[in-house]
C-alpha atoms as a PDB file:
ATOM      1  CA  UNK A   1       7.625 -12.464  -2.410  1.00  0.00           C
ATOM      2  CA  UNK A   2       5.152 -14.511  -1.033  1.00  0.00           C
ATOM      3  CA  UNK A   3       3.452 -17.597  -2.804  1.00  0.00           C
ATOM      4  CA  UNK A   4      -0.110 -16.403  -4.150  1.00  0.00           C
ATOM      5  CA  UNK A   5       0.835 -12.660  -4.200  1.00  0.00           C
ATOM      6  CA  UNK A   6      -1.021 -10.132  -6.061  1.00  0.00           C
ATOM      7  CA  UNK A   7       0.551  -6.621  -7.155  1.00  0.00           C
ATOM      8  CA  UNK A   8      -1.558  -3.958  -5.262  1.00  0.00           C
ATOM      9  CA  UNK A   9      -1.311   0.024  -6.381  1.00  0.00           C
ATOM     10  CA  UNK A  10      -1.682   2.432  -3.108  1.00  0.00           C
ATOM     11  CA  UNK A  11      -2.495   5.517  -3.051  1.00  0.00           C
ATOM     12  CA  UNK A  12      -0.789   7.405  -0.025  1.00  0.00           C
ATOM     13  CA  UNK A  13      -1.350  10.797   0.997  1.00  0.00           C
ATOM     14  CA  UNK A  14       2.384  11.606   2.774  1.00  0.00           C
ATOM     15  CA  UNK A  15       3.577  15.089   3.735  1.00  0.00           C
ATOM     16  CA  UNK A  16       0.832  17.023   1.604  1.00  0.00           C
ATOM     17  CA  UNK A  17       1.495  14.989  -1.550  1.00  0.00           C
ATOM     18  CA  UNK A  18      -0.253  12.360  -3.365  1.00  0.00           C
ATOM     19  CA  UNK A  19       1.984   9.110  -4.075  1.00  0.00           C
ATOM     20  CA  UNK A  20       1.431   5.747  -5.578  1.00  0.00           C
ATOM     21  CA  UNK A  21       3.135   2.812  -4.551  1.00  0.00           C
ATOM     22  CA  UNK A  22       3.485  -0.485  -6.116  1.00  0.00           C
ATOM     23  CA  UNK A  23       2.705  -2.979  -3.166  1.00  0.00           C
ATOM     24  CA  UNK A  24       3.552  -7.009  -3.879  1.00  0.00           C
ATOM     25  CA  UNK A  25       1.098  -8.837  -1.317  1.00  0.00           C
ATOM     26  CA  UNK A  26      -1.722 -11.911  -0.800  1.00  0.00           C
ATOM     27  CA  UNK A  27      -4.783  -9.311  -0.077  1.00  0.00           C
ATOM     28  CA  UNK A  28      -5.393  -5.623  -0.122  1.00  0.00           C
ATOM     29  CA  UNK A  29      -5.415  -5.659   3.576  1.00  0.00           C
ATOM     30  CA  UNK A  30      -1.675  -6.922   4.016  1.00  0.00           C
ATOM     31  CA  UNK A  31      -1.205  -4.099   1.386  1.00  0.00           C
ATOM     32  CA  UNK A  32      -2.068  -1.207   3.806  1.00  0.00           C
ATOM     33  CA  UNK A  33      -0.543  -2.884   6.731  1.00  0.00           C
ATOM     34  CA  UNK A  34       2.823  -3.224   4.759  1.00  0.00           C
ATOM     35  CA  UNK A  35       2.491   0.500   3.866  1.00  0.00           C
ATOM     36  CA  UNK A  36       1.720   1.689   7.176  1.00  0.00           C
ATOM     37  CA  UNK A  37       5.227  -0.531   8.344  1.00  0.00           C
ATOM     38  CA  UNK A  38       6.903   1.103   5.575  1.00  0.00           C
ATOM     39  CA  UNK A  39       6.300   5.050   5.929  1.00  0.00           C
ATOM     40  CA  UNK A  40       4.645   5.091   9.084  1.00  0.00           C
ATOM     41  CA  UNK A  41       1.586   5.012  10.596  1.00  0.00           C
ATOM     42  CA  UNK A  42       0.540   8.771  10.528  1.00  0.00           C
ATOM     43  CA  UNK A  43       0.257   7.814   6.483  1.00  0.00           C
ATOM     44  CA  UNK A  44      -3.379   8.430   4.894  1.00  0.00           C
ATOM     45  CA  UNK A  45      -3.994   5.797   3.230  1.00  0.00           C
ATOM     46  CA  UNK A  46      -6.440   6.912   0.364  1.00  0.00           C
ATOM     47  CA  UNK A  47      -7.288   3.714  -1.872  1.00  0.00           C
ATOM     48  CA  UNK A  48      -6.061   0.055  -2.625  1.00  0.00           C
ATOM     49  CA  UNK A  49      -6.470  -1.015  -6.544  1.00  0.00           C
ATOM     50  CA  UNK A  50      -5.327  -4.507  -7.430  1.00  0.00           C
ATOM     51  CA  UNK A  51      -3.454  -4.303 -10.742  1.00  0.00           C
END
């Protein structure tokens, strides 16, 4: 975990189903790109909401 980071809730859209992850990051931006690194980036990313 980095120094200054937020918990983030995404909201993926992966295979036809709707997910939320938990995301630890510094900015909503680093959220997405640390989902997209996770899954992959064929992953619709639907919203960010900082918790």
């Amino acid at each position: 975990m980095q120094c200054g980071a937020k918990c983030f809730l995404v909201e993926i859209e992966l295979a036809g189903e709707k997910k939320l992850v938990p995301v630890k990051a510094k900015s909503s931006i680093l959220a997405r790109k640390t989902v997209r690194l996770q899954y992959e980036e064929a992953v619709k990313i639907i919203s960010v909401k900082h918790q």
